[in-house]
PDB file of N, CA and C in Angstrom:
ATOM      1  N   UNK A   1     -51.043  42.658  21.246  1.00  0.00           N
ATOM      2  CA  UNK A   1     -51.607  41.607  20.469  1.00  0.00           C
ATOM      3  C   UNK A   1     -53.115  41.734  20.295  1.00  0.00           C
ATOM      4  N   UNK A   2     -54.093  42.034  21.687  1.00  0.00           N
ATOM      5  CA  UNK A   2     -55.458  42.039  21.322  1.00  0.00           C
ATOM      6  C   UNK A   2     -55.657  43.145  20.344  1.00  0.00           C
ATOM      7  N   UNK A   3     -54.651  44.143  20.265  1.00  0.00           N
ATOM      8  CA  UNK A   3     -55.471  45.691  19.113  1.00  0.00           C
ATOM      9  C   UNK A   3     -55.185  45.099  18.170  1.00  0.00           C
ATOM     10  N   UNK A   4     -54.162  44.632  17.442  1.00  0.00           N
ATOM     11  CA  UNK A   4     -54.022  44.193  16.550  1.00  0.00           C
ATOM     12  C   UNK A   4     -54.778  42.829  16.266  1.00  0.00           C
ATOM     13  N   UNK A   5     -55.284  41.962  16.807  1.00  0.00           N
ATOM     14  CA  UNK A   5     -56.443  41.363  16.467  1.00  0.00           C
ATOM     15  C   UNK A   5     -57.482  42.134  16.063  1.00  0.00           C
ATOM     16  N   UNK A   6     -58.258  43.091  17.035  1.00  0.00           N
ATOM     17  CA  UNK A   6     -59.066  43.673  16.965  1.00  0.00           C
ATOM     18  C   UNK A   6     -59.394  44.256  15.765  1.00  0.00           C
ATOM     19  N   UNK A   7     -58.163  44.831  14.802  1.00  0.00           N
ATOM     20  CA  UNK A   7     -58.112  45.492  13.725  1.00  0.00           C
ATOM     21  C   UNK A   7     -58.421  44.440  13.044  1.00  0.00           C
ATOM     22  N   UNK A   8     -57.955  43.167  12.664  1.00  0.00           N
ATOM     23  CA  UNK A   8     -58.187  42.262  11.769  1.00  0.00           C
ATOM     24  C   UNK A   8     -59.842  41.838  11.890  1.00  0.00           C
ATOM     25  N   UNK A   9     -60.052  42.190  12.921  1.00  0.00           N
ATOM     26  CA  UNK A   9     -61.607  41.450  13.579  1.00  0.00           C
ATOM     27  C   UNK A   9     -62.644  42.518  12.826  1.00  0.00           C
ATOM     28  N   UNK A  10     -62.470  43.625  12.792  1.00  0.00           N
ATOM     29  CA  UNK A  10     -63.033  45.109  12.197  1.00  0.00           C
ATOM     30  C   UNK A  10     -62.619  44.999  10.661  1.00  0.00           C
ATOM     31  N   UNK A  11     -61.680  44.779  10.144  1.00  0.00           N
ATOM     32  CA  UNK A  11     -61.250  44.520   8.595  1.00  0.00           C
ATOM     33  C   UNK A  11     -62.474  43.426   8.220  1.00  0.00           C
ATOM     34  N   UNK A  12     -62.232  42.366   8.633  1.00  0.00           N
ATOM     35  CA  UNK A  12     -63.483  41.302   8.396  1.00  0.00           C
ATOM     36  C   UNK A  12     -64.548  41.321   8.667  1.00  0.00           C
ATOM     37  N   UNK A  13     -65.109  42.342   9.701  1.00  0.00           N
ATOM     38  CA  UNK A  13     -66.541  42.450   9.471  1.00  0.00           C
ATOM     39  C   UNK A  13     -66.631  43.457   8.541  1.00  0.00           C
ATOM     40  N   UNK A  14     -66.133  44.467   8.261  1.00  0.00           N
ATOM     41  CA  UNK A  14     -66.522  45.615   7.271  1.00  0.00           C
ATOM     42  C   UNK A  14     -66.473  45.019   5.662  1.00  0.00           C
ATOM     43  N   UNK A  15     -65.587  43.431   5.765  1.00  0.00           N
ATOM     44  CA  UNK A  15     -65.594  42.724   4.485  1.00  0.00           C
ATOM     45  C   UNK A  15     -67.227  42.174   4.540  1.00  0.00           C
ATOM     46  N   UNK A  16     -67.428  41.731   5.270  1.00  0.00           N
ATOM     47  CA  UNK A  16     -68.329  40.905   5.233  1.00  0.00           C
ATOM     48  C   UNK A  16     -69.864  41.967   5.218  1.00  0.00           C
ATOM     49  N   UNK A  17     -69.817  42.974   5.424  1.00  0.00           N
ATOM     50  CA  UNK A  17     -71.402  44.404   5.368  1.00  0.00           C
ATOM     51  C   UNK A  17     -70.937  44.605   4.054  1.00  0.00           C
ATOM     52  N   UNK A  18     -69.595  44.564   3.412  1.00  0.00           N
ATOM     53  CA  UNK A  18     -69.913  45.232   2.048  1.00  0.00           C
ATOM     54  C   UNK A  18     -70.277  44.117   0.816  1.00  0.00           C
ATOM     55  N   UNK A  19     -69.855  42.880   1.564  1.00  0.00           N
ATOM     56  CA  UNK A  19     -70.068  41.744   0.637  1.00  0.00           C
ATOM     57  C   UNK A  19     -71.764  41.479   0.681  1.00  0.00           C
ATOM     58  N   UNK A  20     -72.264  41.912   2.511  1.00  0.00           N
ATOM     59  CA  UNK A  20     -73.716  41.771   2.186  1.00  0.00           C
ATOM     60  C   UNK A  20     -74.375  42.937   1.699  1.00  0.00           C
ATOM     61  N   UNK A  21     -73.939  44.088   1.156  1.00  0.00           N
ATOM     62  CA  UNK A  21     -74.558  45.120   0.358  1.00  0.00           C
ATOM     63  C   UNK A  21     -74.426  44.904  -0.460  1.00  0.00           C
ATOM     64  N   UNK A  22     -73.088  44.378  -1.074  1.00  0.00           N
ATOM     65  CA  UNK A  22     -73.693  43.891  -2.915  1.00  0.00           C
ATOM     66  C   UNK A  22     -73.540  42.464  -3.171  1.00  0.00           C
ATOM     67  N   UNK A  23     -74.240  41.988  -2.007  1.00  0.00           N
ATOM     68  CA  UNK A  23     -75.285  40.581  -2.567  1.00  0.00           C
ATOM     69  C   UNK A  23     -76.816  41.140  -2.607  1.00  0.00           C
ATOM     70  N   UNK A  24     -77.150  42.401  -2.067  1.00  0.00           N
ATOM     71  CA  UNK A  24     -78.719  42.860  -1.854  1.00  0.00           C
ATOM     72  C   UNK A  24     -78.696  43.468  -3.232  1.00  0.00           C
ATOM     73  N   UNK A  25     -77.560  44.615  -3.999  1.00  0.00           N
ATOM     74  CA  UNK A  25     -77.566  45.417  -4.930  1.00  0.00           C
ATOM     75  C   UNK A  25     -77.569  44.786  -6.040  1.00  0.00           C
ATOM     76  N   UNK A  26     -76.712  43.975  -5.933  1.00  0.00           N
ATOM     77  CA  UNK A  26     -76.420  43.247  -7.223  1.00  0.00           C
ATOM     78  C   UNK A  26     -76.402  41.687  -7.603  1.00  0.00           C
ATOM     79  N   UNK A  27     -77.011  40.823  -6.463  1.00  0.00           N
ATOM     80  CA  UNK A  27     -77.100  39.660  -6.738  1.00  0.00           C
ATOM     81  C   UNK A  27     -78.136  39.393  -6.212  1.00  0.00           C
ATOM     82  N   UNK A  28     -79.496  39.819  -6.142  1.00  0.00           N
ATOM     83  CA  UNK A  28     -81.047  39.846  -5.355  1.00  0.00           C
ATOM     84  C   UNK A  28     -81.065  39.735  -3.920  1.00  0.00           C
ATOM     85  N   UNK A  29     -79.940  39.371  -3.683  1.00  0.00           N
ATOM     86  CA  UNK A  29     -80.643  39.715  -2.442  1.00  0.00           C
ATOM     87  C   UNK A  29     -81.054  38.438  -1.326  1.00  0.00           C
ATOM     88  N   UNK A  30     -82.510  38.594  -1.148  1.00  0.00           N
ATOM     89  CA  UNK A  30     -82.558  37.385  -0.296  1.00  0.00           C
ATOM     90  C   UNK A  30     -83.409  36.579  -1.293  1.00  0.00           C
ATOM     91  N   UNK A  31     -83.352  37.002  -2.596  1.00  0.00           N
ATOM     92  CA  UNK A  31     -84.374  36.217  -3.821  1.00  0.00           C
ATOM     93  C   UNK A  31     -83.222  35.035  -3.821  1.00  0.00           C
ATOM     94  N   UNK A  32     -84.288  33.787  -4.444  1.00  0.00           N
ATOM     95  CA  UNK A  32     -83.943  32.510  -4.195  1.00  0.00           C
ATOM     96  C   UNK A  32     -83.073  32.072  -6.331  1.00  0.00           C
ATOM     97  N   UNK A  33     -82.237  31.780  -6.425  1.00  0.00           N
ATOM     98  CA  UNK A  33     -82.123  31.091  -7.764  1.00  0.00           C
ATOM     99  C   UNK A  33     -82.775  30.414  -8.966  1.00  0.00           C
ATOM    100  N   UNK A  34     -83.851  31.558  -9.775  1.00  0.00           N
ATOM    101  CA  UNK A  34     -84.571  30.845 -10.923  1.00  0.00           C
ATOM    102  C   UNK A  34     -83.877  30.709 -11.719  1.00  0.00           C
ATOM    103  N   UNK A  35     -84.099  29.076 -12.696  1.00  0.00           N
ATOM    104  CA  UNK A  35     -83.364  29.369 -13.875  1.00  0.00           C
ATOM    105  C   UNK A  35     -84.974  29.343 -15.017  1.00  0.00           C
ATOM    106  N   UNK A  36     -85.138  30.063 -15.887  1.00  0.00           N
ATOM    107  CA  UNK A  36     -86.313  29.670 -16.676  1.00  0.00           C
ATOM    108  C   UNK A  36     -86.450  28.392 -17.426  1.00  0.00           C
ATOM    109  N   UNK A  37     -87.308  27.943 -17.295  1.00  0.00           N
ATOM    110  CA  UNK A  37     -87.845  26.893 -17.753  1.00  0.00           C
ATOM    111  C   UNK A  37     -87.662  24.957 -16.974  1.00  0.00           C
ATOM    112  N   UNK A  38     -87.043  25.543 -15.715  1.00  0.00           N
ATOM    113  CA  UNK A  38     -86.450  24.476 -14.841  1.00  0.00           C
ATOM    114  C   UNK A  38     -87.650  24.779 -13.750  1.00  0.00           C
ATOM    115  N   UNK A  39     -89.166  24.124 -14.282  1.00  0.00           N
ATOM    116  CA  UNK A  39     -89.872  24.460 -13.051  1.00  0.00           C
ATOM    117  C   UNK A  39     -89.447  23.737 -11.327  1.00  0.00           C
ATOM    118  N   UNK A  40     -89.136  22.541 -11.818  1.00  0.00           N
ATOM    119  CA  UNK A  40     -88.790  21.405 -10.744  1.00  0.00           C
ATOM    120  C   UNK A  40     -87.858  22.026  -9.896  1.00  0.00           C
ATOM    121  N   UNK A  41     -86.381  22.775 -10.568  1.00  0.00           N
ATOM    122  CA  UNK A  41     -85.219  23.128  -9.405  1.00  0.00           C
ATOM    123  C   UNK A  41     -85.943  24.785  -8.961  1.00  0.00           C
ATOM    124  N   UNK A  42     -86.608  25.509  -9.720  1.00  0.00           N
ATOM    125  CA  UNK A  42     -87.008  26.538  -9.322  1.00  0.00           C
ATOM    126  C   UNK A  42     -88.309  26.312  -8.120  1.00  0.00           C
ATOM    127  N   UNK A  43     -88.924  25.285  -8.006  1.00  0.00           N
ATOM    128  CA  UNK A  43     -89.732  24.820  -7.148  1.00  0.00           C
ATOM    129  C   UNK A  43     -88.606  24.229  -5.964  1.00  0.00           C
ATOM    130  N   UNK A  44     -87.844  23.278  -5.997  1.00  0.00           N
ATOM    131  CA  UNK A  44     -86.860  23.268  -4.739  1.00  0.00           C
ATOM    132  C   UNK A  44     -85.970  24.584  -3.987  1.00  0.00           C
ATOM    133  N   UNK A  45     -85.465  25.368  -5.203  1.00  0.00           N
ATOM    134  CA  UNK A  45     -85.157  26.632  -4.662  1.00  0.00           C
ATOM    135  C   UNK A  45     -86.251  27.202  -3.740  1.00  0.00           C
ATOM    136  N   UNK A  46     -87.734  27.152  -3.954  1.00  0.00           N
ATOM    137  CA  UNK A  46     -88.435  28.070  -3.143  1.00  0.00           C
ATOM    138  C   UNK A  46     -88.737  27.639  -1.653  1.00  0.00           C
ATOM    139  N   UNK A  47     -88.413  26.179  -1.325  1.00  0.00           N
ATOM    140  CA  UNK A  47     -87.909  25.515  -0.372  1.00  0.00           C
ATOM    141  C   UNK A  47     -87.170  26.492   0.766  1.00  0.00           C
ATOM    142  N   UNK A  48     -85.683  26.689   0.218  1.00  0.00           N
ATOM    143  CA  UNK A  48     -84.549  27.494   1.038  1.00  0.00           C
ATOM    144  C   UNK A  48     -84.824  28.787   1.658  1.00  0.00           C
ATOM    145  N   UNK A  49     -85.281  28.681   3.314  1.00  0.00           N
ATOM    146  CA  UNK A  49     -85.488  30.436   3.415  1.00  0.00           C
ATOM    147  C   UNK A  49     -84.732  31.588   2.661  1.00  0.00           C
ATOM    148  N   UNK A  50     -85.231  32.415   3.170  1.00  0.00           N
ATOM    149  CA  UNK A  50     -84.868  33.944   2.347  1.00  0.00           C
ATOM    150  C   UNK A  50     -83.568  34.322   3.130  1.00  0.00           C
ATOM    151  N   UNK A  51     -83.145  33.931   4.504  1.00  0.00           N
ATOM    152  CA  UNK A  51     -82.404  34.674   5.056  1.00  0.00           C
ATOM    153  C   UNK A  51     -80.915  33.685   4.681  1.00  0.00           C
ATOM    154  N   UNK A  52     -81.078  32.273   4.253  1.00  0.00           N
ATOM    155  CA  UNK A  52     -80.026  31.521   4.078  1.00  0.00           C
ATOM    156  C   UNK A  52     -79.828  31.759   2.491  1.00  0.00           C
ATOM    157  N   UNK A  53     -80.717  32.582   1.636  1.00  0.00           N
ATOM    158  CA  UNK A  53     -80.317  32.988   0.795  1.00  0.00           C
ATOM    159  C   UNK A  53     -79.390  33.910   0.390  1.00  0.00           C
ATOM    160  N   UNK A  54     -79.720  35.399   1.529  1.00  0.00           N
ATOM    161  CA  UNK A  54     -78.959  36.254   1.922  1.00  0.00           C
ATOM    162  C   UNK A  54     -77.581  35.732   2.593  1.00  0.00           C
ATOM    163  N   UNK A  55     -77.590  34.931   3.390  1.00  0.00           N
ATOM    164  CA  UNK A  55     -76.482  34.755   3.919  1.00  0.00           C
ATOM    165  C   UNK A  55     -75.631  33.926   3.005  1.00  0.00           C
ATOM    166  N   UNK A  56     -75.856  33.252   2.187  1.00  0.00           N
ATOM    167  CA  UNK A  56     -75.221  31.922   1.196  1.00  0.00           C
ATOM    168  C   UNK A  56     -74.608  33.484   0.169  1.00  0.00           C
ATOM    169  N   UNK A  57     -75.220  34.319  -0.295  1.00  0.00           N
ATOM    170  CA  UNK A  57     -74.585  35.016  -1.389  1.00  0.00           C
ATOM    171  C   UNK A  57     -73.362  35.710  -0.783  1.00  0.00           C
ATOM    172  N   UNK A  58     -73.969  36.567   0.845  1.00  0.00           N
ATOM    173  CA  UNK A  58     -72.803  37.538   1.194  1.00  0.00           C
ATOM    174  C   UNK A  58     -71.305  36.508   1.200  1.00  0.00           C
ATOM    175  N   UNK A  59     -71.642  35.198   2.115  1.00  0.00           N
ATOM    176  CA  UNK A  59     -70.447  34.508   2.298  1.00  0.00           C
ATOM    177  C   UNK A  59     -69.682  34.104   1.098  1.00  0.00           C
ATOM    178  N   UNK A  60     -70.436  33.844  -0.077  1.00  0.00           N
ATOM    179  CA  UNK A  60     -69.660  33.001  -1.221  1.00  0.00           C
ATOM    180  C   UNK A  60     -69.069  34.632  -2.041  1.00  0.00           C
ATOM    181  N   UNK A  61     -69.588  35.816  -1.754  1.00  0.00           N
ATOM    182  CA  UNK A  61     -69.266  37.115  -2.257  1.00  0.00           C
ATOM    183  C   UNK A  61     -67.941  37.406  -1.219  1.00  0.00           C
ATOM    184  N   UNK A  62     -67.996  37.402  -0.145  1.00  0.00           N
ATOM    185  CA  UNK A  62     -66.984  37.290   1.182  1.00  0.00           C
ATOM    186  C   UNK A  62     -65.873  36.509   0.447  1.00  0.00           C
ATOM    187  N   UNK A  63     -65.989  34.814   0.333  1.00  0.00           N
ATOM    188  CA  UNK A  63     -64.779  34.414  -0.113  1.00  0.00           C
ATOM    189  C   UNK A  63     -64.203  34.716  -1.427  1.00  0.00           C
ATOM    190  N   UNK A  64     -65.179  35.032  -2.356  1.00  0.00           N
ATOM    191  CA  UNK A  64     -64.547  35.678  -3.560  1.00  0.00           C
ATOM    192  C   UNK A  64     -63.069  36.970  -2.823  1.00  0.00           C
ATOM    193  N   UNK A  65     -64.169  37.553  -2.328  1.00  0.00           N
ATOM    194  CA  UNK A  65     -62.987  38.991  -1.873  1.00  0.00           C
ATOM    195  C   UNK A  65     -61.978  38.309  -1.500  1.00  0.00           C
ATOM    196  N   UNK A  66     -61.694  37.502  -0.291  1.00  0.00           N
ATOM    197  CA  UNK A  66     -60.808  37.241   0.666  1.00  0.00           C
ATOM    198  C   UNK A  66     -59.768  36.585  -0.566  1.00  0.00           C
ATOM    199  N   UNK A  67     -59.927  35.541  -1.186  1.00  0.00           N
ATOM    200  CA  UNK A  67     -59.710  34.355  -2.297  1.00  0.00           C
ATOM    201  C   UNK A  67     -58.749  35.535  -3.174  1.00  0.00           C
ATOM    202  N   UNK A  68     -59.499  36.763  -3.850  1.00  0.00           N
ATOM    203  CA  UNK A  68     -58.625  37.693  -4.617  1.00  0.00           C
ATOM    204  C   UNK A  68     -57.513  38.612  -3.861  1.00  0.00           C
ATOM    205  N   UNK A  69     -58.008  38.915  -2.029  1.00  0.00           N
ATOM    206  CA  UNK A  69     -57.232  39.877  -1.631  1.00  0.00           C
ATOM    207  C   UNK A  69     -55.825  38.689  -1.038  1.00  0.00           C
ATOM    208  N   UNK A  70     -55.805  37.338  -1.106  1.00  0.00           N
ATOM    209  CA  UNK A  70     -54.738  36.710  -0.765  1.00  0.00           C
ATOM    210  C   UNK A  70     -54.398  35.791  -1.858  1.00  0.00           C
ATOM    211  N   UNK A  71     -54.537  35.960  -2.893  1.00  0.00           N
ATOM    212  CA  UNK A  71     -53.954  35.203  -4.014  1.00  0.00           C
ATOM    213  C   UNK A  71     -52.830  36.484  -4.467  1.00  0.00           C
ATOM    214  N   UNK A  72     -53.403  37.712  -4.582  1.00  0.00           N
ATOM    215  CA  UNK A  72     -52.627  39.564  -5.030  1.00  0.00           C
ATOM    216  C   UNK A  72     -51.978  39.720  -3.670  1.00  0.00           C
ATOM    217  N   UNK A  73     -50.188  39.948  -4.338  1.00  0.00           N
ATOM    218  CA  UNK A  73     -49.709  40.563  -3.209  1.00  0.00           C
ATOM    219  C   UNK A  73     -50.296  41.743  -3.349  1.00  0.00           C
ATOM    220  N   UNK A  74     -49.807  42.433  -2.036  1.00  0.00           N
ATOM    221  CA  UNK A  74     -49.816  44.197  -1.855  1.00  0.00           C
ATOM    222  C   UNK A  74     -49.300  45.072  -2.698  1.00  0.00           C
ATOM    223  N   UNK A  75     -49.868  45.849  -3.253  1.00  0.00           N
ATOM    224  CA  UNK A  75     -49.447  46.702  -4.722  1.00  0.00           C
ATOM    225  C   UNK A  75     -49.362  48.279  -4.018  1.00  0.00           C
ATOM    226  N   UNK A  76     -48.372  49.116  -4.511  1.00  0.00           N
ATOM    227  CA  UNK A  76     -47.942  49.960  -3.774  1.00  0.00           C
ATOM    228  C   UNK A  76     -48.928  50.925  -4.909  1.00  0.00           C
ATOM    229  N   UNK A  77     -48.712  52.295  -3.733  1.00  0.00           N
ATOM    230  CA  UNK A  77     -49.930  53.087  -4.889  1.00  0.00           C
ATOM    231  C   UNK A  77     -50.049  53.671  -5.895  1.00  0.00           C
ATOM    232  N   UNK A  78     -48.904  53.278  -6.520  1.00  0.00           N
ATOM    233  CA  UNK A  78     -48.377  53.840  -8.117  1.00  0.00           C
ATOM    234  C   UNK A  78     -48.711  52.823  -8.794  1.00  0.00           C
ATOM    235  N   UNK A  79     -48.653  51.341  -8.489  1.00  0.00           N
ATOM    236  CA  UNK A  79     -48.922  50.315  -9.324  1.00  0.00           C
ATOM    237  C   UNK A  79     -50.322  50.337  -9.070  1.00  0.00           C
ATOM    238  N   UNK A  80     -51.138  50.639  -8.249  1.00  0.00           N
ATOM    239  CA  UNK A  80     -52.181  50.650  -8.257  1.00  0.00           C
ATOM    240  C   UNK A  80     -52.804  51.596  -9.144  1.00  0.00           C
ATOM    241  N   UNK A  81     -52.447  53.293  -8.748  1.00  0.00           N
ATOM    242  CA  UNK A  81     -53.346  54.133  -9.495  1.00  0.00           C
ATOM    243  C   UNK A  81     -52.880  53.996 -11.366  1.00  0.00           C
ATOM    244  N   UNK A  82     -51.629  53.206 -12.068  1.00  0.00           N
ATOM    245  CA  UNK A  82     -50.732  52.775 -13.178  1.00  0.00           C
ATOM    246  C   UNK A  82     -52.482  52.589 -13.915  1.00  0.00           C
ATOM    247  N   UNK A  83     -52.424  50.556 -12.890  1.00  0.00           N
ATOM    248  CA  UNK A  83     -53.687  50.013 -13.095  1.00  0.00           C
ATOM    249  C   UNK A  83     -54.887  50.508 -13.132  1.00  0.00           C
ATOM    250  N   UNK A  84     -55.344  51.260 -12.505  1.00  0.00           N
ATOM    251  CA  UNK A  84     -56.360  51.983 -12.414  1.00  0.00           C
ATOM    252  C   UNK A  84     -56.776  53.338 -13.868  1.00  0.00           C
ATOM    253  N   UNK A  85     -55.760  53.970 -14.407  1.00  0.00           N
ATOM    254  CA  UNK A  85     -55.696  54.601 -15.080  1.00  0.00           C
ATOM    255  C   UNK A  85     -55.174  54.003 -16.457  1.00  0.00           C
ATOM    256  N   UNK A  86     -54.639  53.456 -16.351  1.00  0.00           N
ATOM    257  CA  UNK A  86     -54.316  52.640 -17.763  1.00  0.00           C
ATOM    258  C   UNK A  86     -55.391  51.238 -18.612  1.00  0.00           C
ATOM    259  N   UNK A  87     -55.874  50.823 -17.059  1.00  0.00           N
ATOM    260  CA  UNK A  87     -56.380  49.672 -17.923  1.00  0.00           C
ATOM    261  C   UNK A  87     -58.038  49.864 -17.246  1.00  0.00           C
ATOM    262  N   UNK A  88     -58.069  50.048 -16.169  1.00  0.00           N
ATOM    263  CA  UNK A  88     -59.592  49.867 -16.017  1.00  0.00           C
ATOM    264  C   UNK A  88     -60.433  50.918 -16.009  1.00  0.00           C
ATOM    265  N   UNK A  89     -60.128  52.584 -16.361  1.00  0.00           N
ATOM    266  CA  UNK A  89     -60.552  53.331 -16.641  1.00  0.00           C
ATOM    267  C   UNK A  89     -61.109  53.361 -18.081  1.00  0.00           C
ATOM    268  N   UNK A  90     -60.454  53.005 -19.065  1.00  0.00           N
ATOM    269  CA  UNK A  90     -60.932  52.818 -20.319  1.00  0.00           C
ATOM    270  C   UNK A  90     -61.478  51.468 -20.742  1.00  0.00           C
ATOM    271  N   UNK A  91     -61.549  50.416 -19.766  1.00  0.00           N
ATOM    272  CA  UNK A  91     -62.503  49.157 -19.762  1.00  0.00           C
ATOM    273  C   UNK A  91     -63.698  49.758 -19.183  1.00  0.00           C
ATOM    274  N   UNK A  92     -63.612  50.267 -18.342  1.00  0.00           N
ATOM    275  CA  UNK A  92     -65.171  51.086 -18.253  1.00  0.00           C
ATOM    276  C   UNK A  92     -65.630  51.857 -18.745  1.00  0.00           C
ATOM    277  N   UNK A  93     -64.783  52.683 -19.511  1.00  0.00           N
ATOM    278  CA  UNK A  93     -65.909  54.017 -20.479  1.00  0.00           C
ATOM    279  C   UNK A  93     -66.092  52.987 -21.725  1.00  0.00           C
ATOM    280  N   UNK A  94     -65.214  51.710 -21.971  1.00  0.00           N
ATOM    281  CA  UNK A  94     -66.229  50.994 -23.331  1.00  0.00           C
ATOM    282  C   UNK A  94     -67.070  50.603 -22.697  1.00  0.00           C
ATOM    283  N   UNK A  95     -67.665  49.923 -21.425  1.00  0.00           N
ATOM    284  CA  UNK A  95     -68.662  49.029 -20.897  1.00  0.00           C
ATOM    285  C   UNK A  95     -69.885  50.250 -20.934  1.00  0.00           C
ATOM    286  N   UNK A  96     -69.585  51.432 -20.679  1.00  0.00           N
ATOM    287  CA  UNK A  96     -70.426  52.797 -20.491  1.00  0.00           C
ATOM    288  C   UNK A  96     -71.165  52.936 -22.338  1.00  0.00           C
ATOM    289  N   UNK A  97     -69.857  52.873 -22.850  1.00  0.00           N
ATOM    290  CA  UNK A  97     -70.410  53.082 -24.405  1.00  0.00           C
ATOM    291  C   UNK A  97     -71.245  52.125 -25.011  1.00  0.00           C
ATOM    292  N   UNK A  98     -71.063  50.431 -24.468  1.00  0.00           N
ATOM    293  CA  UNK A  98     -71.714  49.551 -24.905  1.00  0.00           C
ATOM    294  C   UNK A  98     -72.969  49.331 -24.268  1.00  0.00           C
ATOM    295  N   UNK A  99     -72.799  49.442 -23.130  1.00  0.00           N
ATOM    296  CA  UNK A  99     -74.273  49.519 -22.694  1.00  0.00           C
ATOM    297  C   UNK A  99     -75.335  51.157 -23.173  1.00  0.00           C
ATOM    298  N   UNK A 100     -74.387  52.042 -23.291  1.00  0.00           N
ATOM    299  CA  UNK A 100     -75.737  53.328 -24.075  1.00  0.00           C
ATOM    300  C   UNK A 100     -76.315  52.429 -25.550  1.00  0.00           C
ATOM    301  N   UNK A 101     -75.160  51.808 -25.992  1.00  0.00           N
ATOM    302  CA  UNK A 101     -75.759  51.251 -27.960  1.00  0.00           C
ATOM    303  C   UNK A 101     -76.762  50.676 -27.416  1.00  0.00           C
ATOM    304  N   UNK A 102     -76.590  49.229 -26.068  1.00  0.00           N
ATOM    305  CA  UNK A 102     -77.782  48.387 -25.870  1.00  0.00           C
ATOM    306  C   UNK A 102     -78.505  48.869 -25.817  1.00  0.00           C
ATOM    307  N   UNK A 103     -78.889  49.707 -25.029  1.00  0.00           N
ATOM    308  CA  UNK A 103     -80.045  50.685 -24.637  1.00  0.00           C
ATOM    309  C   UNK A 103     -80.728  51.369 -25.588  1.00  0.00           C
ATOM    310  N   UNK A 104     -80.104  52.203 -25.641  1.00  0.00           N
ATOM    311  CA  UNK A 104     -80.666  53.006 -27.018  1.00  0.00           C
ATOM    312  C   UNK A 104     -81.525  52.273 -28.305  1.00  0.00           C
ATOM    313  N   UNK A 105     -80.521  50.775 -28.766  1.00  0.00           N
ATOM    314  CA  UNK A 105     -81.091  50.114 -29.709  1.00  0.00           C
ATOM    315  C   UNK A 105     -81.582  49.017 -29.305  1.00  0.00           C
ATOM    316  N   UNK A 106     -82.168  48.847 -28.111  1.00  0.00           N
ATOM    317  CA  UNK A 106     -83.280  47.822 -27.567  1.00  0.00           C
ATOM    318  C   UNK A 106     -82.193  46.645 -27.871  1.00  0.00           C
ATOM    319  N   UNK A 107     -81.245  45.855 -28.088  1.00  0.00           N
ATOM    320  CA  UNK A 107     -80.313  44.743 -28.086  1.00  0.00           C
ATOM    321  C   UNK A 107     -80.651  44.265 -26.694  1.00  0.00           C
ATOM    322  N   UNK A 108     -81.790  44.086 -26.258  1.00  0.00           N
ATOM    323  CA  UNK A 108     -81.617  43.287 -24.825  1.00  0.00           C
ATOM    324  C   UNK A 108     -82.122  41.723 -25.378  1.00  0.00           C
ATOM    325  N   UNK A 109     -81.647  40.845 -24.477  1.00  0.00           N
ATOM    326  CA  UNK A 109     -82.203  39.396 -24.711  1.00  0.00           C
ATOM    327  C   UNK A 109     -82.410  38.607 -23.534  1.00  0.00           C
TER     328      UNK A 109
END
């Protein structure tokens, strides 16, 4: 019984380092919530330390994961690599193609 805890105990922290690597990569980090032109809530945001910033993104990034990995049963690895090759391989080479047009033709806003 304890190894097999143990494994679940190691599954959830390795959820929780990758949820806090892409809250640093891709959601700032320990930067606090500006919205432009909201000086007042962007002035209370600067209130909230930096580290409960970091920690508020990994956890709400944490329950996202957990929230998707127990709503999806277990998909065996044919339905997986199916999915993988059928639908989200070519949702990403358009996201690849649409972001070179942005780029290329300055379309940022």
């Amino acid at each position: 019984g304890i190894h097999f805890g143990f494994f679940y105990l190691a599954e959830y922290l390795n959820l929780f380092i990758v949820a806090g690597v892409a809250s640093l990569l891709f959601f700032g980090g320990w930067m606090p919530l500006h919205i432009p032109g909201w000086d007042a809530f962007n002035n209370v945001m600067d209130f909230i330390p930096s580290t409960l910033w970091f920690i508020f993104k990994a956890v709400a990034l944490s329950f996202v994961i957990i929230w998707f990995k127990w709503t999806f049963p277990r998909l065996r690895i044919d339905q997986l690599l199916s999915l993988e090759w059928k639908y989200l391989l070519p949702i990403n080479l358009a996201n690849l193609v649409l972001m070179v047009i942005v780029v290329c033709y300055g379309l940022h806003f």
